[in-house]
PDB file of N, CA and C in Angstrom:
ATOM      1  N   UNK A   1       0.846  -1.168   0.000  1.00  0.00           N
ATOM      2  CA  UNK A   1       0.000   0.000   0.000  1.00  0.00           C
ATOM      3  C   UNK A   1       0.893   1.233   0.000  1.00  0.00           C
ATOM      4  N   UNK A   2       0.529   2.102  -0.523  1.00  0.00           N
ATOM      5  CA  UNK A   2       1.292   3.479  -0.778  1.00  0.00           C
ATOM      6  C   UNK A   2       0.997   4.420   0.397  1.00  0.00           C
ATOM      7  N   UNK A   3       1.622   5.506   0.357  1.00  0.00           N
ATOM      8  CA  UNK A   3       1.237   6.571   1.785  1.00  0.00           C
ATOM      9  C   UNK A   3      -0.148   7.318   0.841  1.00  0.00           C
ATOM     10  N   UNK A   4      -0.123   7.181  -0.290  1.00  0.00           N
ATOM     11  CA  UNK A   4      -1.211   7.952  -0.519  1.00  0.00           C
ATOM     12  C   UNK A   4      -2.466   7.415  -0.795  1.00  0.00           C
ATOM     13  N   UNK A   5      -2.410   5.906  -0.854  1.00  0.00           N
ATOM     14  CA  UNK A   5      -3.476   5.102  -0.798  1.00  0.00           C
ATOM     15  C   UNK A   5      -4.286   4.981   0.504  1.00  0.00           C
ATOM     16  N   UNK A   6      -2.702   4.643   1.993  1.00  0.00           N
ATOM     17  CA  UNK A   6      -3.069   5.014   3.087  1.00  0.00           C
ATOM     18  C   UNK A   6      -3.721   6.504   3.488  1.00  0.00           C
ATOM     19  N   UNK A   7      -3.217   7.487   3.290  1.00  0.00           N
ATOM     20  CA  UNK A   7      -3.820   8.518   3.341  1.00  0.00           C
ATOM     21  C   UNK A   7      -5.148   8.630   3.024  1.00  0.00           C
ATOM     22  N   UNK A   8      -5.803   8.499   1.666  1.00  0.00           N
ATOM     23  CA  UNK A   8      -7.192   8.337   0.895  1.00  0.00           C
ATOM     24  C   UNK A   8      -8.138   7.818   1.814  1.00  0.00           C
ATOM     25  N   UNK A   9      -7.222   6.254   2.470  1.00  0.00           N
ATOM     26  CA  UNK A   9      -8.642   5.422   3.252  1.00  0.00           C
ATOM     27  C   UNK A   9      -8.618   5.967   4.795  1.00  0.00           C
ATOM     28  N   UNK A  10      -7.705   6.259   5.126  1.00  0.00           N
ATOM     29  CA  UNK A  10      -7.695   7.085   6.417  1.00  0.00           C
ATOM     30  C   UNK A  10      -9.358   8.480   6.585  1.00  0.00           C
ATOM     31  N   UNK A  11      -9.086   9.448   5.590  1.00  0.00           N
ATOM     32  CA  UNK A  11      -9.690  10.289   5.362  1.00  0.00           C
ATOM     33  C   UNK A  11     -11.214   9.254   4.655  1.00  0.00           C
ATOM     34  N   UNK A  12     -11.546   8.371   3.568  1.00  0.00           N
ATOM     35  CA  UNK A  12     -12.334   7.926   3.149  1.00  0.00           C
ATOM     36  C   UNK A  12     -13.311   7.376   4.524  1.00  0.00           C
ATOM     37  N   UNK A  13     -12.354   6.332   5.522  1.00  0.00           N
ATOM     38  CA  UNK A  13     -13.655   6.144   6.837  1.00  0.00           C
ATOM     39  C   UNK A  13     -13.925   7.045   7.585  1.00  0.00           C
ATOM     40  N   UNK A  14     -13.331   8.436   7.362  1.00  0.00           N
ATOM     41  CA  UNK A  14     -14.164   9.387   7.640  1.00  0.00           C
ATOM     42  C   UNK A  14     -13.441  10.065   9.402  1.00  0.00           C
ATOM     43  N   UNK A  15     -11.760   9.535   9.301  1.00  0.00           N
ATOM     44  CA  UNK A  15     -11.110   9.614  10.629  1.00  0.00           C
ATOM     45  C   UNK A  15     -10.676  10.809  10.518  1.00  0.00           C
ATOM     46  N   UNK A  16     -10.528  12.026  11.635  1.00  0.00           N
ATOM     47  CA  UNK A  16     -10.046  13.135  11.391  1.00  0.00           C
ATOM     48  C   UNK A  16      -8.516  13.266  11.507  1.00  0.00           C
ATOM     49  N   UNK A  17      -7.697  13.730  10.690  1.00  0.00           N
ATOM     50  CA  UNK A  17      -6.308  13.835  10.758  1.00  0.00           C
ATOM     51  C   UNK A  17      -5.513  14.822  11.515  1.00  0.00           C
ATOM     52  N   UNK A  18      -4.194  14.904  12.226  1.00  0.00           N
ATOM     53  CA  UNK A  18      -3.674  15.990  12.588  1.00  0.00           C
ATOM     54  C   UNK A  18      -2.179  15.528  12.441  1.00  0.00           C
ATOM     55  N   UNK A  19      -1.029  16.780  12.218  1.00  0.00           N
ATOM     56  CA  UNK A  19      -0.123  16.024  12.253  1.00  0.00           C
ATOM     57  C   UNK A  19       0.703  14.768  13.472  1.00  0.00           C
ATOM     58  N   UNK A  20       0.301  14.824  14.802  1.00  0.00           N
ATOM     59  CA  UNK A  20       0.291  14.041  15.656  1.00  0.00           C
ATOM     60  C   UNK A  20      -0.070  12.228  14.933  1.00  0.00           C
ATOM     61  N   UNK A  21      -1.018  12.113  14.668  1.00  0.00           N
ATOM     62  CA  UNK A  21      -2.044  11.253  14.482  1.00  0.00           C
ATOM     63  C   UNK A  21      -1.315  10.736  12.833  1.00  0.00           C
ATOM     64  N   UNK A  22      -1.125  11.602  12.305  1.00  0.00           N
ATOM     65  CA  UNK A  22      -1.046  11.086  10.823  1.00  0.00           C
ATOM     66  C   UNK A  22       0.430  10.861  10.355  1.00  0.00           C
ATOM     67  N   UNK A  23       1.371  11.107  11.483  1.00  0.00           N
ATOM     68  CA  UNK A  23       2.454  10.533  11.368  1.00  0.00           C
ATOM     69  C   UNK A  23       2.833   9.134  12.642  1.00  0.00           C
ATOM     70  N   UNK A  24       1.565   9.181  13.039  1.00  0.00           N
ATOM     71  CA  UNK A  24       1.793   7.617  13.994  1.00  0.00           C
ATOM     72  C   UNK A  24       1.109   6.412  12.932  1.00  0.00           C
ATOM     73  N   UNK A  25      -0.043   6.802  12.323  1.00  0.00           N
ATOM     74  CA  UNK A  25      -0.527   5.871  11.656  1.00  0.00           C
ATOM     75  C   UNK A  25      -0.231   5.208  10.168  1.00  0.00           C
ATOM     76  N   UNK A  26       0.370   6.646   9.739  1.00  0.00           N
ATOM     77  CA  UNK A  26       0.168   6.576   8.182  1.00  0.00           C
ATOM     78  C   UNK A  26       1.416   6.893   7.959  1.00  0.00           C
ATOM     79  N   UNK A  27       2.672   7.471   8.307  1.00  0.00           N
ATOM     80  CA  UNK A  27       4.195   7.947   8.317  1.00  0.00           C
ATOM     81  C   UNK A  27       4.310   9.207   7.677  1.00  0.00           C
ATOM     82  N   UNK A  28       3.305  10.099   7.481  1.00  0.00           N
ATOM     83  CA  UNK A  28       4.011  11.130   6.763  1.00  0.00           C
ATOM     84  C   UNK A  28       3.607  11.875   7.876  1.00  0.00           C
ATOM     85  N   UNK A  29       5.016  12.715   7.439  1.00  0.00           N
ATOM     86  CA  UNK A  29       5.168  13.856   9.196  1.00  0.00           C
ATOM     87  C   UNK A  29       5.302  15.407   8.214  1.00  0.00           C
ATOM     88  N   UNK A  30       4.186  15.406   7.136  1.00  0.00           N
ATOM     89  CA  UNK A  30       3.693  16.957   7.031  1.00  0.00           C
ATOM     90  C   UNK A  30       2.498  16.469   6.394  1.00  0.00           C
ATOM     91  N   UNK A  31       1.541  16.511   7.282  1.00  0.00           N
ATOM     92  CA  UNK A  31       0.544  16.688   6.584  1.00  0.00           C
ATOM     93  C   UNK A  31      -0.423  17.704   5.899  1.00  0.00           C
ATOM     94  N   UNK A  32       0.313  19.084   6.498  1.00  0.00           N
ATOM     95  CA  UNK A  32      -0.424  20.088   5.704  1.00  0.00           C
ATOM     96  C   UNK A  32       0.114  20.512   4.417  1.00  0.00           C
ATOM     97  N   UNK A  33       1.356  19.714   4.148  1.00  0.00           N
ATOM     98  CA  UNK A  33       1.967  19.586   2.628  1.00  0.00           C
ATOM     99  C   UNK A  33       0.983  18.679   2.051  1.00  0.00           C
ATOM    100  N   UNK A  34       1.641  17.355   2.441  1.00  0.00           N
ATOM    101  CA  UNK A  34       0.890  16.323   1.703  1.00  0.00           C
ATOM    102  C   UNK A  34      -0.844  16.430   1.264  1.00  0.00           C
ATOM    103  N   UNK A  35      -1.426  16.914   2.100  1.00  0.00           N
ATOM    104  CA  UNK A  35      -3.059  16.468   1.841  1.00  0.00           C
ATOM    105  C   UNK A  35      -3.481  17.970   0.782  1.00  0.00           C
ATOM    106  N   UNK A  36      -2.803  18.938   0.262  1.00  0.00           N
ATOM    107  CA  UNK A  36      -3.192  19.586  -0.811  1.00  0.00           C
ATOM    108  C   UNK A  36      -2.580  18.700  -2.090  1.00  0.00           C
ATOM    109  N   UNK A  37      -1.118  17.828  -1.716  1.00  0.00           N
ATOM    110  CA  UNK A  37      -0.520  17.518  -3.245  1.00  0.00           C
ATOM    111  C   UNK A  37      -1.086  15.889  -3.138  1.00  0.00           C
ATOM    112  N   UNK A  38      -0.796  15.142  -2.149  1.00  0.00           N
ATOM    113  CA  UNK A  38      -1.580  14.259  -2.805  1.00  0.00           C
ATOM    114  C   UNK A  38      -3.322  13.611  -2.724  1.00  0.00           C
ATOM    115  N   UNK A  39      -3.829  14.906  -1.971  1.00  0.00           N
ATOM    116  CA  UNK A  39      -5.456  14.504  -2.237  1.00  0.00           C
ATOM    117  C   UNK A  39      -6.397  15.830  -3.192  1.00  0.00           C
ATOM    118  N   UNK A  40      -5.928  16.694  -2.392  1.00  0.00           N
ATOM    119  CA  UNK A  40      -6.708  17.517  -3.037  1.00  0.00           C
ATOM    120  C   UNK A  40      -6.492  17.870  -4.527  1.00  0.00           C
ATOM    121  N   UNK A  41      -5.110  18.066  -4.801  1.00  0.00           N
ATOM    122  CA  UNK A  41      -5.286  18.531  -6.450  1.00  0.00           C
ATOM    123  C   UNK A  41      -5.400  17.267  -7.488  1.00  0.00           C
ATOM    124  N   UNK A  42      -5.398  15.532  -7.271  1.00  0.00           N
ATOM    125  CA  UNK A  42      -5.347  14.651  -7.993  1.00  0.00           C
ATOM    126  C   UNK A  42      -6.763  14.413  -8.096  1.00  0.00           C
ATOM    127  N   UNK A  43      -7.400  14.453  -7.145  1.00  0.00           N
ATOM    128  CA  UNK A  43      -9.072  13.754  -6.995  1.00  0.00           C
ATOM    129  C   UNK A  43      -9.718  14.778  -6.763  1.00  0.00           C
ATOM    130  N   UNK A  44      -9.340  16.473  -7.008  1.00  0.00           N
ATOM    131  CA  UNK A  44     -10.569  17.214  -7.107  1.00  0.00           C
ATOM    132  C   UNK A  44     -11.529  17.332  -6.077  1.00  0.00           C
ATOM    133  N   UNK A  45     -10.718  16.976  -4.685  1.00  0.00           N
ATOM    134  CA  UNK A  45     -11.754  17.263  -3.200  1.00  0.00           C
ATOM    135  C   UNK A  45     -11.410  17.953  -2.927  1.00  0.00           C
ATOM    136  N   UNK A  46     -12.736  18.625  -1.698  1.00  0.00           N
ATOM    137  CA  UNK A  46     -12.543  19.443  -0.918  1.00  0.00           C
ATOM    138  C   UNK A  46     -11.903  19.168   0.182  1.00  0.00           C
ATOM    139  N   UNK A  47     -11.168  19.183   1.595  1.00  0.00           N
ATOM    140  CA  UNK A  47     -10.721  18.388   2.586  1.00  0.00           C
ATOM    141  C   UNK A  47     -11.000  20.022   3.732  1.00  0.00           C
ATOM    142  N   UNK A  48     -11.691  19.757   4.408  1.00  0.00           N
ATOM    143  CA  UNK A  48     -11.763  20.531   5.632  1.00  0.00           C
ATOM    144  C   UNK A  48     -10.632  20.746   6.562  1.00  0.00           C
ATOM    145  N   UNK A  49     -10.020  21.907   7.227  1.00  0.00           N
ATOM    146  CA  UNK A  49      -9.283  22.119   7.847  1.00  0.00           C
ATOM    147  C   UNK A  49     -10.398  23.150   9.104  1.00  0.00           C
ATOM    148  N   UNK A  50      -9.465  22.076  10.373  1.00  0.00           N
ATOM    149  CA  UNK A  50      -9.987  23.193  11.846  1.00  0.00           C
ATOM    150  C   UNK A  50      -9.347  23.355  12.649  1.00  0.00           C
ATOM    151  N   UNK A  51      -8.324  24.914  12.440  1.00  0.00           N
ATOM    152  CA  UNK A  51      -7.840  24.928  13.440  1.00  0.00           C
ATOM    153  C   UNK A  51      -7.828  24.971  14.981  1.00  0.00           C
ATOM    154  N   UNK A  52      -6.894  24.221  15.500  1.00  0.00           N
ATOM    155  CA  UNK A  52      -6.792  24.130  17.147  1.00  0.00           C
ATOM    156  C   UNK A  52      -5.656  25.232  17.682  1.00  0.00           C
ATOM    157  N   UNK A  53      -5.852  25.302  18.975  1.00  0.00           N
ATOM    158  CA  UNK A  53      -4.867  25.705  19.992  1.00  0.00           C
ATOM    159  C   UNK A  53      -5.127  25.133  20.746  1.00  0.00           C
ATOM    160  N   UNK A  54      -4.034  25.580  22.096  1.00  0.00           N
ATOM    161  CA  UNK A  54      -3.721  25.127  23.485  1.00  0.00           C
ATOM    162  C   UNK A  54      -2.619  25.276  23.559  1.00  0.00           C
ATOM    163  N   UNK A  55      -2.176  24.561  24.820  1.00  0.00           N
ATOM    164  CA  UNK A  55      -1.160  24.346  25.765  1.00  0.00           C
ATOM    165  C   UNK A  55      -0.319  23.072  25.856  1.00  0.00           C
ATOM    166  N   UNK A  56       0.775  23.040  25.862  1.00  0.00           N
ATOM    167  CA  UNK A  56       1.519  21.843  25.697  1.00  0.00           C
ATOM    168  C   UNK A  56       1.575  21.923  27.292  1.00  0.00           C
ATOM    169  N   UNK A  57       2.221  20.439  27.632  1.00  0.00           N
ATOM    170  CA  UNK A  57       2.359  20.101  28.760  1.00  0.00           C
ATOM    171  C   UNK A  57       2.995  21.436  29.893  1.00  0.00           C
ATOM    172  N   UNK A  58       4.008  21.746  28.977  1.00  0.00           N
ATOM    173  CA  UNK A  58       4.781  22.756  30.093  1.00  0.00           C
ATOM    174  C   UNK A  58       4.386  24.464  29.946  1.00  0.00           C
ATOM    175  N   UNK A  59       2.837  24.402  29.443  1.00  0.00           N
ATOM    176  CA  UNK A  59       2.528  25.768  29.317  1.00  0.00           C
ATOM    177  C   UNK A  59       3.380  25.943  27.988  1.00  0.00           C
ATOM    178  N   UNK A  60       3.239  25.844  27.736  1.00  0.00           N
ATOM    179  CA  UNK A  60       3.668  26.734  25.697  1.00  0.00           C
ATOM    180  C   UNK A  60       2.483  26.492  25.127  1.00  0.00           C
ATOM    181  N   UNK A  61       2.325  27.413  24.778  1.00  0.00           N
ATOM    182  CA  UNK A  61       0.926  27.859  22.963  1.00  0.00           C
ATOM    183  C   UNK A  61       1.215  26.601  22.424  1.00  0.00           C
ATOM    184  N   UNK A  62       0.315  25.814  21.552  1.00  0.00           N
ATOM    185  CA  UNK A  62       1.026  25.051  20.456  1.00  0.00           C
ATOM    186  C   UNK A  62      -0.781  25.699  19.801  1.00  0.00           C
ATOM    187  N   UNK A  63      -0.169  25.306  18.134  1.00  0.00           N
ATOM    188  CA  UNK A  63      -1.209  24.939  17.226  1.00  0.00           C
ATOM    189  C   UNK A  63      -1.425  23.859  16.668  1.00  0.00           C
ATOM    190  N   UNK A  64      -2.448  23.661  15.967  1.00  0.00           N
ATOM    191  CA  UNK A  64      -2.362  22.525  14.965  1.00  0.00           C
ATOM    192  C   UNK A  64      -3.584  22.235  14.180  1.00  0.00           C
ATOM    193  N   UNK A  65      -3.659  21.926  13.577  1.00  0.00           N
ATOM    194  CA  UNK A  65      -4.813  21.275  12.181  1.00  0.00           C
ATOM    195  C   UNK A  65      -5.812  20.010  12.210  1.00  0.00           C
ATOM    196  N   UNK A  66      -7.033  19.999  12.200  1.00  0.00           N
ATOM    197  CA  UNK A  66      -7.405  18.831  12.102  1.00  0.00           C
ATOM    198  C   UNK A  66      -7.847  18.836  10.752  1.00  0.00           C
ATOM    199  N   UNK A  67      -7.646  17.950   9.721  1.00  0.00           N
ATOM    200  CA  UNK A  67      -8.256  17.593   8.612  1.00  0.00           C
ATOM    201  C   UNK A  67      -8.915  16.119   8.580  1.00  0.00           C
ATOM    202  N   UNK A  68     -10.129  16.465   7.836  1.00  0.00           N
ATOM    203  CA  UNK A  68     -11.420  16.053   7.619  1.00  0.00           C
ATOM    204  C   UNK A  68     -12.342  16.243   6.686  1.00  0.00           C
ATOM    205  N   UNK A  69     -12.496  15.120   5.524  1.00  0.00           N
ATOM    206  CA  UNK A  69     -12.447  14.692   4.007  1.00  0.00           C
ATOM    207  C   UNK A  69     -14.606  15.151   4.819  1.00  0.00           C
ATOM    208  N   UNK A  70     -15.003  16.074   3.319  1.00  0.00           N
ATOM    209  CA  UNK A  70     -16.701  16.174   3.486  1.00  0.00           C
ATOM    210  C   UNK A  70     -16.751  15.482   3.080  1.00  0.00           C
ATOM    211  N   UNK A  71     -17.615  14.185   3.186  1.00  0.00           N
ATOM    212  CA  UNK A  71     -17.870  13.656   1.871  1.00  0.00           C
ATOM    213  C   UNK A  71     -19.692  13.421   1.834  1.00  0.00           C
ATOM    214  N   UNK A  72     -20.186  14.207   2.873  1.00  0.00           N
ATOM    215  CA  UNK A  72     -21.572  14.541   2.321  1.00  0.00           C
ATOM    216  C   UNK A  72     -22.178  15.930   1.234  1.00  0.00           C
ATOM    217  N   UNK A  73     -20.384  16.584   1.222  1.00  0.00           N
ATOM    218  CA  UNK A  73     -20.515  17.363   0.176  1.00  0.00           C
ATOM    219  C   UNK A  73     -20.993  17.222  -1.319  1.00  0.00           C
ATOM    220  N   UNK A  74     -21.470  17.798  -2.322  1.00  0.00           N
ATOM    221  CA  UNK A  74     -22.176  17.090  -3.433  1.00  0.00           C
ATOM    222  C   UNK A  74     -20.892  17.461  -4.551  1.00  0.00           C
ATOM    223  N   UNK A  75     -20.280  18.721  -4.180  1.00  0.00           N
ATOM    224  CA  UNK A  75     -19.000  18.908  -4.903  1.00  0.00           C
ATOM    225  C   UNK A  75     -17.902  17.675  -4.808  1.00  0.00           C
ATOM    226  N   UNK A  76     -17.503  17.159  -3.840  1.00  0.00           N
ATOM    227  CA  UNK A  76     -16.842  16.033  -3.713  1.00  0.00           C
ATOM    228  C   UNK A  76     -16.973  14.692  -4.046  1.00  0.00           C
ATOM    229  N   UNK A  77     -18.236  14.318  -4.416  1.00  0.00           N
ATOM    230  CA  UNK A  77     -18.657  13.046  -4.675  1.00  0.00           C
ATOM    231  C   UNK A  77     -17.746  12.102  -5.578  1.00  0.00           C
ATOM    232  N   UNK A  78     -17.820  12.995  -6.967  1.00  0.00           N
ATOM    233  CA  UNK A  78     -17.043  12.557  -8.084  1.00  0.00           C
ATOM    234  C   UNK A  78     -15.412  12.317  -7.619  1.00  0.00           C
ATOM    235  N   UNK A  79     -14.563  13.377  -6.727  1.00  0.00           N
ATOM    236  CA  UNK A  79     -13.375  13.145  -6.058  1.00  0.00           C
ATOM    237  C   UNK A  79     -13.564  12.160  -5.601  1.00  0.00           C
ATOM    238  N   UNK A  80     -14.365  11.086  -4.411  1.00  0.00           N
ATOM    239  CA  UNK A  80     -14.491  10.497  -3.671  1.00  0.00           C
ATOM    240  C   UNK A  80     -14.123   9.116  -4.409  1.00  0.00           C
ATOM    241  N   UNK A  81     -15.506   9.262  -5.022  1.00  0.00           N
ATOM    242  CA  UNK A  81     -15.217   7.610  -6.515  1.00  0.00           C
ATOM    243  C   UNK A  81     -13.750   7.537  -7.023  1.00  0.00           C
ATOM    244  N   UNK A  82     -13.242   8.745  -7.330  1.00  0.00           N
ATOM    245  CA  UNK A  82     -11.284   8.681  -7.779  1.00  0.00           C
ATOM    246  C   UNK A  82     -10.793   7.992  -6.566  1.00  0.00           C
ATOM    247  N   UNK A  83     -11.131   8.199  -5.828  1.00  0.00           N
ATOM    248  CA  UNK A  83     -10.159   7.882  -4.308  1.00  0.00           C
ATOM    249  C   UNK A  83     -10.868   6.519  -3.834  1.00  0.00           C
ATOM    250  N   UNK A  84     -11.788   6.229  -3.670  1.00  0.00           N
ATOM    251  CA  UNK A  84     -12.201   4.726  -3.945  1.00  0.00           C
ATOM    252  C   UNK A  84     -11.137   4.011  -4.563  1.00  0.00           C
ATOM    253  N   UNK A  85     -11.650   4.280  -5.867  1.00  0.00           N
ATOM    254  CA  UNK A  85     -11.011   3.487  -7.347  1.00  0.00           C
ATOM    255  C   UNK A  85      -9.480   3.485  -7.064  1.00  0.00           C
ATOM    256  N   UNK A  86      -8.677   4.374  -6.798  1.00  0.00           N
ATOM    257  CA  UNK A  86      -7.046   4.526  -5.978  1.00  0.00           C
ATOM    258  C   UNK A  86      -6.839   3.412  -5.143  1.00  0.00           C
ATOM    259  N   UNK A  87      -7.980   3.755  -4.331  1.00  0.00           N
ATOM    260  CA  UNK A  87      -7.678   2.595  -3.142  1.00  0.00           C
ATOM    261  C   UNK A  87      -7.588   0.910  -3.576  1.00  0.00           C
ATOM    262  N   UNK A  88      -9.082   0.377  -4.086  1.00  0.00           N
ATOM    263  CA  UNK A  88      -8.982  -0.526  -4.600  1.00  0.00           C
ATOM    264  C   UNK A  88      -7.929  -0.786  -5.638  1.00  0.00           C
ATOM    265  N   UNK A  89      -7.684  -0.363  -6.282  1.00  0.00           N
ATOM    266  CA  UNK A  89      -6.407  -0.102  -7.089  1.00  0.00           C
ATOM    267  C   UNK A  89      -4.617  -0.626  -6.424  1.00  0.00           C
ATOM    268  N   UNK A  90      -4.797   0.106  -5.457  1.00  0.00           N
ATOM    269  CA  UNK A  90      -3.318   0.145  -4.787  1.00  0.00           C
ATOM    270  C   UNK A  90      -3.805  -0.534  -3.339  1.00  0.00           C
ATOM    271  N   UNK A  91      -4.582  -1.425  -3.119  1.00  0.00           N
ATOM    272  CA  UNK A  91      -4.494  -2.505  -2.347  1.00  0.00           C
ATOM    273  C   UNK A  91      -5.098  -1.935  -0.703  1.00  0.00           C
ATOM    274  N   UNK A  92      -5.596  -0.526  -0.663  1.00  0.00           N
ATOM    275  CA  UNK A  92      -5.561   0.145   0.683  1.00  0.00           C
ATOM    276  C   UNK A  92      -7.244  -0.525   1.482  1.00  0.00           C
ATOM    277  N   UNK A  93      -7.828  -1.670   0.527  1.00  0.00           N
ATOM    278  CA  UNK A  93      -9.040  -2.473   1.074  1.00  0.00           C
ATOM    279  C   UNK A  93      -8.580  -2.925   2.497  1.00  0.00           C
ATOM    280  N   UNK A  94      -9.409  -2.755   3.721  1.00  0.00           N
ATOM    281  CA  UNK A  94      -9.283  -2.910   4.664  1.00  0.00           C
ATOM    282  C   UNK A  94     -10.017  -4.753   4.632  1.00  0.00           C
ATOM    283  N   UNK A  95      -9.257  -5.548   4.879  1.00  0.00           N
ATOM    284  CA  UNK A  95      -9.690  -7.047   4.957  1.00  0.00           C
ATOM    285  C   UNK A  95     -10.012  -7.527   6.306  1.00  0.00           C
ATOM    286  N   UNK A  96     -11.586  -8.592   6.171  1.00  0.00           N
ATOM    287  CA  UNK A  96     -11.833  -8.704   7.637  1.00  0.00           C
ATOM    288  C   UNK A  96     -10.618  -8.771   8.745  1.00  0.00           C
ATOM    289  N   UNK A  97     -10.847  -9.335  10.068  1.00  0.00           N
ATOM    290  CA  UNK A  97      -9.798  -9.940  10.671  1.00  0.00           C
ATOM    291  C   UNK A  97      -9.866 -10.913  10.421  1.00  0.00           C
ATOM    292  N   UNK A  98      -8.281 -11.635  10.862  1.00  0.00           N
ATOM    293  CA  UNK A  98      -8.471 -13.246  10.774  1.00  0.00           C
ATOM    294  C   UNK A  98      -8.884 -13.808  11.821  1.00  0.00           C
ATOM    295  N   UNK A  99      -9.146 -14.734  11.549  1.00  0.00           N
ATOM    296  CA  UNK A  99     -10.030 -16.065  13.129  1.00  0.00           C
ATOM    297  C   UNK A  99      -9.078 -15.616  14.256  1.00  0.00           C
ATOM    298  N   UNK A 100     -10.057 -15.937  15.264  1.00  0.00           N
ATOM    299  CA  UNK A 100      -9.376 -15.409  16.278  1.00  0.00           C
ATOM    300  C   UNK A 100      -9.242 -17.201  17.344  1.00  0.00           C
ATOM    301  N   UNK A 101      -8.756 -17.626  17.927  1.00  0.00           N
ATOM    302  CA  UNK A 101      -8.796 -18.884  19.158  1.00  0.00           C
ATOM    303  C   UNK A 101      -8.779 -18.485  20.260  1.00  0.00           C
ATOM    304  N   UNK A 102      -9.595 -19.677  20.778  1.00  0.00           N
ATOM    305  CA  UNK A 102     -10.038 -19.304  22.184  1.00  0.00           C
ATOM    306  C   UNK A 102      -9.344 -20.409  23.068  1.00  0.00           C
ATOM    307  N   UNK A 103      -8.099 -20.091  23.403  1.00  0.00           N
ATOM    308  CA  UNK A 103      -7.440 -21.224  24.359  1.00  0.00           C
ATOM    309  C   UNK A 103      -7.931 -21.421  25.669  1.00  0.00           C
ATOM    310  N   UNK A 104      -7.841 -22.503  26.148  1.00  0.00           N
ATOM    311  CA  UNK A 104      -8.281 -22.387  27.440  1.00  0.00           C
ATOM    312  C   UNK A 104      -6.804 -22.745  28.293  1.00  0.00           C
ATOM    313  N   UNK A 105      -7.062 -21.943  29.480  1.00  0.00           N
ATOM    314  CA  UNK A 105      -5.412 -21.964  30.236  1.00  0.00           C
ATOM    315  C   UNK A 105      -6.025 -23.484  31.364  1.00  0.00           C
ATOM    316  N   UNK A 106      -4.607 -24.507  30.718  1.00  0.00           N
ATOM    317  CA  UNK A 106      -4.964 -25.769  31.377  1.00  0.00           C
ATOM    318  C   UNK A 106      -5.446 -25.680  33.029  1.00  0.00           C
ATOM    319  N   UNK A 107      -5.922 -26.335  33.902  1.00  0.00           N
ATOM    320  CA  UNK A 107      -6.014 -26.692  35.300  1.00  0.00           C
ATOM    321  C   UNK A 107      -4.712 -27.194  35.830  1.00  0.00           C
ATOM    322  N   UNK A 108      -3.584 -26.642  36.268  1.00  0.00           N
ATOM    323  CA  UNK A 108      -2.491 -26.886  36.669  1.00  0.00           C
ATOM    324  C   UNK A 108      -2.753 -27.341  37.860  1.00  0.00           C
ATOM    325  N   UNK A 109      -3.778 -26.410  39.124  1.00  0.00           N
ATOM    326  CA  UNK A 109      -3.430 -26.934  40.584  1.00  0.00           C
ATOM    327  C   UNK A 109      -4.323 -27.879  40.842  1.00  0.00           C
ATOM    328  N   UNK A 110      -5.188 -28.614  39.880  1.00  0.00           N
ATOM    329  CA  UNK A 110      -6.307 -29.610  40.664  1.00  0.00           C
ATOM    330  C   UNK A 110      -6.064 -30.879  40.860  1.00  0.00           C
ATOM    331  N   UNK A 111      -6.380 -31.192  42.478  1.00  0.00           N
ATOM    332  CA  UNK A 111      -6.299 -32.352  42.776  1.00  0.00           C
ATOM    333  C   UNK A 111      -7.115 -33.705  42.024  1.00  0.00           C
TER     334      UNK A 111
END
């Protein structure tokens, strides 16, 4: 899977991004580069930005970005199907889990 396939389905289930978040999950550590070059100008979406503030642990200002794909927008629709079709394409289909087992921890102390 590509970072920009990952990227697409990240934003496609509808998860909100920040750079925190989108360099633990997905590895790219700019996301306010990346999500104009590789979502917005290839697939023709819109992608919401909201900025935050606060306070870091030791009292300092920080900022930061949350991005968040509309996709009940009617302008975006047609983007959306590109970014689908990407995904399926470049493998970013999320597949059930596999079986899971249910061991049982033997009776060691019984008389």
């Amino acid at each position: 899977m590509t970072s920009r396939a990952a990227l697409c389905m990240a934003l496609l289930e509808g998860r909100v991004l920040n750079v925190s978040n989108c360099f633990k999950e997905i590895g790219l550590s700019n996301i306010g580069r990346e999500v104009p070059r590789m979502i917005e100008a290839p697939f023709g979406v819109v992608v919401s930005r909201l900025p935050r503030a606060g306070k870091s642990r030791y009292g300092q200002p920080v900022s930061y970005t949350d991005y968040r794909l509309n996709r009940d927008a009617p302008y975006n629709q047609d983007g959306i199907a590109k970014m689908k079709a990407y995904c399926e394409k470049h493998g970013a289909i999320r597949h059930p889990p596999r079986e899971t087992h249910n061991y049982l921890q033997p009776d060691l102390f019984s008389l």
